[in-house]
Protein backbone atom coordinates (compact mmCIF):
# COMPACT_ATOMS: atom_id res chain seq x y z
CA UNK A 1 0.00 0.00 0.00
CA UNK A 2 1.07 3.52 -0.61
CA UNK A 3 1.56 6.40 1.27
CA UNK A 4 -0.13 9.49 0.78
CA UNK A 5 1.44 12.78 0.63
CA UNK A 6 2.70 12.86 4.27
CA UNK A 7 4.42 9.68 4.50
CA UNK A 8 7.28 9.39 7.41
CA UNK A 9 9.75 6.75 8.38
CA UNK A 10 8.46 8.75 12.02
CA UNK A 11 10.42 7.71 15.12
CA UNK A 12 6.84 6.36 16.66
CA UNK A 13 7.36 3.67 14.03
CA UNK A 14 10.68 3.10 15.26
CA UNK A 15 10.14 2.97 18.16
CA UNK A 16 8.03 0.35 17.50
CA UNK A 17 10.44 -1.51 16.89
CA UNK A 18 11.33 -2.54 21.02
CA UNK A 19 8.07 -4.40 20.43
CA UNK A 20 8.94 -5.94 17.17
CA UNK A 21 12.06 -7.94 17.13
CA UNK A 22 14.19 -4.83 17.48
CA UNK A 23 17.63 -4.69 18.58
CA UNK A 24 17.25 -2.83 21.22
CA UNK A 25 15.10 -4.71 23.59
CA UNK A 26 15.33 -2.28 26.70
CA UNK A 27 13.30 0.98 26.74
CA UNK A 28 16.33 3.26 28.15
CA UNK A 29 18.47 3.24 25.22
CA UNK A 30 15.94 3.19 22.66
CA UNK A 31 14.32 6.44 24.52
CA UNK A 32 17.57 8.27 24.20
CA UNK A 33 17.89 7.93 20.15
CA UNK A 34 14.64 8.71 19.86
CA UNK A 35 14.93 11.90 22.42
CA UNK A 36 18.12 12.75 20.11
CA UNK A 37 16.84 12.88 17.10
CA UNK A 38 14.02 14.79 18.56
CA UNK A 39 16.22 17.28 19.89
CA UNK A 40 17.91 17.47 16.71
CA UNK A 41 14.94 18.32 14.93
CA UNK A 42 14.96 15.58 13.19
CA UNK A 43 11.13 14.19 14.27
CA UNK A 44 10.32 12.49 10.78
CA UNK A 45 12.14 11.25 7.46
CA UNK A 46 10.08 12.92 4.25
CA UNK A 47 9.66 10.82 1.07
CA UNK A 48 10.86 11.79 -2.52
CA UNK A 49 9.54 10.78 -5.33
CA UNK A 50 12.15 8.09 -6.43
CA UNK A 51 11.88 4.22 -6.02
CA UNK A 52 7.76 4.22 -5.46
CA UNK A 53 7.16 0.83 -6.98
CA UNK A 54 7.95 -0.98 -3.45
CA UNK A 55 10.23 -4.05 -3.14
CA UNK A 56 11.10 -6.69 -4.99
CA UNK A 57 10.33 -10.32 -3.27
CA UNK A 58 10.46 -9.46 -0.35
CA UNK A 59 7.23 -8.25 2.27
CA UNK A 60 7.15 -4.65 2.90
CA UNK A 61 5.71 -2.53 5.59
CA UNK A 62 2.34 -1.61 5.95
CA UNK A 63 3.27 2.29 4.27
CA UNK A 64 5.24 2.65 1.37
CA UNK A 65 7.35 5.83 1.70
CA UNK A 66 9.92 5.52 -1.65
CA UNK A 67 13.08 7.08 -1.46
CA UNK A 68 14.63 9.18 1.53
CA UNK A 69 17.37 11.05 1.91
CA UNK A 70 19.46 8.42 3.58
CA UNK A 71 23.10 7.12 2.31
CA UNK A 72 25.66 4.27 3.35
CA UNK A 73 28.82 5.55 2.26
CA UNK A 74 31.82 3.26 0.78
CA UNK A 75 33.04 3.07 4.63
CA UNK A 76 30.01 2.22 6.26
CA UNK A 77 29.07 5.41 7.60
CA UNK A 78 25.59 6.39 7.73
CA UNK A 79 24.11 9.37 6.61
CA UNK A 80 20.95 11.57 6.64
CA UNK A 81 20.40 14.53 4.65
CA UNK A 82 24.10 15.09 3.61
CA UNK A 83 25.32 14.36 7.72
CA UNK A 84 26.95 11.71 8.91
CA UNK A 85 25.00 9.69 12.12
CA UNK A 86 27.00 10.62 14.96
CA UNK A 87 26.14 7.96 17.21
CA UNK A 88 26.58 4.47 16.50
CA UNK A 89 23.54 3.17 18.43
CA UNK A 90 21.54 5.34 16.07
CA UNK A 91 23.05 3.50 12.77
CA UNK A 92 22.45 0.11 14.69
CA UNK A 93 18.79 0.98 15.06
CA UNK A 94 18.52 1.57 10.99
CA UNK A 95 20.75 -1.02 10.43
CA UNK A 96 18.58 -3.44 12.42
CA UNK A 97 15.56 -3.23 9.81
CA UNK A 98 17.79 -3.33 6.72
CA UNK A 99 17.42 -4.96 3.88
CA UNK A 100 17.93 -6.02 0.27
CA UNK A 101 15.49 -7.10 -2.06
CA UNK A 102 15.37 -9.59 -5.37
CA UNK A 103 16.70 -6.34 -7.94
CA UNK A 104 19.47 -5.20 -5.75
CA UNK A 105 17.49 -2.33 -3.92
CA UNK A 106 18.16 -1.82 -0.43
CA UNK A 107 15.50 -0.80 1.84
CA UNK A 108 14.37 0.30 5.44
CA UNK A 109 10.81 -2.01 6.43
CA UNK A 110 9.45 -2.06 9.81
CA UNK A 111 5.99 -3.11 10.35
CA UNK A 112 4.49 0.25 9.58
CA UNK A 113 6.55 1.98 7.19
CA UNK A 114 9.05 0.76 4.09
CA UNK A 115 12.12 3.19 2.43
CA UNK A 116 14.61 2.73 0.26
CA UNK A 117 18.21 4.37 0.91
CA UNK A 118 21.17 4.60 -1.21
CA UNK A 119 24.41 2.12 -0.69
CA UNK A 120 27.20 3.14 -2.22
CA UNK A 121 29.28 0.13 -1.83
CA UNK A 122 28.04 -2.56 0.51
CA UNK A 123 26.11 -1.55 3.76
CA UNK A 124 28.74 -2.75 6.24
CA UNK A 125 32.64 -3.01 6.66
CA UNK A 126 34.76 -5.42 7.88
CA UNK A 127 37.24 -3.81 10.13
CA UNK A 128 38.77 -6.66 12.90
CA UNK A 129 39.52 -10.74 11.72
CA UNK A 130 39.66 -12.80 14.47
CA UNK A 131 41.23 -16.53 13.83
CA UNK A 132 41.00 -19.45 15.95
CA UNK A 133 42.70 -23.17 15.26
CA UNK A 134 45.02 -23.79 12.19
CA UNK A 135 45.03 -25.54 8.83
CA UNK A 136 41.23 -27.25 7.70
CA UNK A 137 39.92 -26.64 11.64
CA UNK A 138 40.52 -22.77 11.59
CA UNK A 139 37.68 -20.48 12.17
CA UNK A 140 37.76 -17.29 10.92
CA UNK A 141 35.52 -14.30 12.46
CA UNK A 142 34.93 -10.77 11.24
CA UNK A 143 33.83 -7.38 13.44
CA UNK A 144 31.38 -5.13 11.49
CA UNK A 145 31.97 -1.88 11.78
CA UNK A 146 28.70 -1.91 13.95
CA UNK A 147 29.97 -4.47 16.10
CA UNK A 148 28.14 -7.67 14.38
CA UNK A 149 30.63 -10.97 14.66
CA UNK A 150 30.75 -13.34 12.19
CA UNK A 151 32.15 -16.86 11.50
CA UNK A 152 33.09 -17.46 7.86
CA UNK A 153 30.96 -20.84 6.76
CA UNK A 154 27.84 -21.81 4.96
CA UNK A 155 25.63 -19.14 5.80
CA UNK A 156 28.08 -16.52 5.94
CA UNK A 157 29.84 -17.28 3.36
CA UNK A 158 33.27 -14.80 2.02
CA UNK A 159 33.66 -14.02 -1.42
CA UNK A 160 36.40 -11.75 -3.73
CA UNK A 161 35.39 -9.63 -6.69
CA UNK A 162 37.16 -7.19 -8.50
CA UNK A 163 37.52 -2.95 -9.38
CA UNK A 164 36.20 -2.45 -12.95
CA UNK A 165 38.78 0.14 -13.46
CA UNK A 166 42.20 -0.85 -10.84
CA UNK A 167 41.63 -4.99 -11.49
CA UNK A 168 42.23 -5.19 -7.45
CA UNK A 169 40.36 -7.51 -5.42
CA UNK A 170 37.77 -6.61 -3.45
CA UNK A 171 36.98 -9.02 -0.57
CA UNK A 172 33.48 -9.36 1.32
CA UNK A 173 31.91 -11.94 3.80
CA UNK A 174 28.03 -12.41 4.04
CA UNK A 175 26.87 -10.93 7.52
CA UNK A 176 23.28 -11.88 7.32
CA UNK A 177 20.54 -12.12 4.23
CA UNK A 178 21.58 -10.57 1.10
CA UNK A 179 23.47 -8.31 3.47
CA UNK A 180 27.61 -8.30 2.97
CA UNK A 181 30.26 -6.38 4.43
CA UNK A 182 33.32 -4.76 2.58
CA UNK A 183 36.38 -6.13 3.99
CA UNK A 184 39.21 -3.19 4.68
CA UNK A 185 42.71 -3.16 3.36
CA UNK A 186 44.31 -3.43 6.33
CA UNK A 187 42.19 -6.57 7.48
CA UNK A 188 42.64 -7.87 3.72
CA UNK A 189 46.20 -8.18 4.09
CA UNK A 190 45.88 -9.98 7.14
CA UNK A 191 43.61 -12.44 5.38
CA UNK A 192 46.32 -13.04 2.64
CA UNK A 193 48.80 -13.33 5.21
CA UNK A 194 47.55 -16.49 6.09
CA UNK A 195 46.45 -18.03 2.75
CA UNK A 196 47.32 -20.88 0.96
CA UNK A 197 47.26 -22.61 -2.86
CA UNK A 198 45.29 -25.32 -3.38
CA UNK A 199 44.24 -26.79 -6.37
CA UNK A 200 41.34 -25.86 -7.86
CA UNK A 201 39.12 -26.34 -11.39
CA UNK A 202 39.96 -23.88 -13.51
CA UNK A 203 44.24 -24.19 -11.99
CA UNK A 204 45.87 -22.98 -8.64
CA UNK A 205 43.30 -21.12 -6.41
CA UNK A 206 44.49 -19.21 -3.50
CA UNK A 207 42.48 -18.64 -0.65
CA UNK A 208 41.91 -19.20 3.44
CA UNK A 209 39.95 -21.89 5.68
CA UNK A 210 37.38 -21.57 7.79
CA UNK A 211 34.80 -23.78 9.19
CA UNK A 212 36.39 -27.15 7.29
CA UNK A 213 35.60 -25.48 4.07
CA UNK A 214 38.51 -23.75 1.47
CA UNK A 215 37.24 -20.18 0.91
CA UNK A 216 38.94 -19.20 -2.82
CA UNK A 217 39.65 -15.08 -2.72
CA UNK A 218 41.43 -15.91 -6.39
CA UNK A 219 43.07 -17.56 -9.22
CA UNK A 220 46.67 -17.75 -9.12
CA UNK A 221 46.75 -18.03 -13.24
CA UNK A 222 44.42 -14.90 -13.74
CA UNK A 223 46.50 -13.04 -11.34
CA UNK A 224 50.00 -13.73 -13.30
């Protein structure tokens, strides 16, 4: 269903969420974003006009608002009406009700209210590796920039693809859904640090381990 004129992503909605498998499951915190943004001025997200047809296979709220004026940038780092989100918890709270539908569109849905933002890369970062065991038993867990932890394996699966223009690799691990996270340089090297070849089908792959499965980040032959 569509909005009419006066459609808001409104913080009542929000703050819905404690009530609706939110991350925030204590009132105190949630309270305080909410009181923030108020203070701020910021009492209600406005619709454009852009991305009005809803989402793609997947169930939308109740209200469909199109597009807002809300941007992940290539670093992770939120932002609403041309400002960054100072406060973490704040991004968490968006973050929380996140999502990405069948054509690549990535949209805010709680139960009341659906609205698409802009990504300019991939929502989240990798910025911390954690390792644990060696060799076919080693476990390998990433830090989101928003503090999510995840083990490389099945469902989060990690995954290399390339710059159109440079050719350089550009890793990312699955953090939940459709959702991925952009694994940084610095934590990249780490990763090749402690690679290995291994044969694969189309030659020598090079990759990592994690959760008894061989992860390839890339061909050795394509990179020579």
């Amino acid at each position: 269903q569509r909005s009419g004129q006066g459609c808001r992503l409104c913080c009542c909605s929000l703050y819905s969420l404690r009530y609706h498998g939110g991350r925030f499951g204590g009132g105190n915190i949630f309270e305080g974003i909410v009181d923030e943004i108020m203070a701020q001025g910021q009492d209600g997200i406005t619709k454009t006009t852009k991305n009005t047809d809803g989402p793609v296979g997947i169930a939308a709220g109740k209200f469909l608002c199109g597009d807002i004026d809300m941007r992940i940038r290539g670093d992770g780092l939120w932002f609403y009406q041309g400002s960054p989100i100072g406060r973490k918890e704040l991004s968490k709270l968006f973050a929380s009700v996140l999502k990405r539908d069948d054509a690549g569109q990535y949209w805010l849905i709680t139960p009341v209210e659906t609205a698409s933002i802009e990504v300019d890369d991939l929502p989240f970062t990798a910025v911390e590796m954690l390792v644990e065991g060696k060799g076919q038993h080693q476990q390998i867990r990433f830090r989101t920039n928003l503090d999510d932890f995840v083990t490389v394996d099945d469902d989060h699966p990690l995954g290399c693809d390339h710059d159109d223009v440079t050719g350089e690799p550009r890793p990312w691990v699955r953090i939940r859904d459709r959702l991925d996270a952009r694994i940084v340089r610095a934590v990249f090297y780490d990763l090749v640090a402690m690679g290995e070849e291994r044969k694969g089908e189309g030659g020598q792959d090079f990759g990592v381990w994690s959760s008894g499965r061989f992860w390839p980040l890339g061909s050795l032959e394509s990179a020579t």
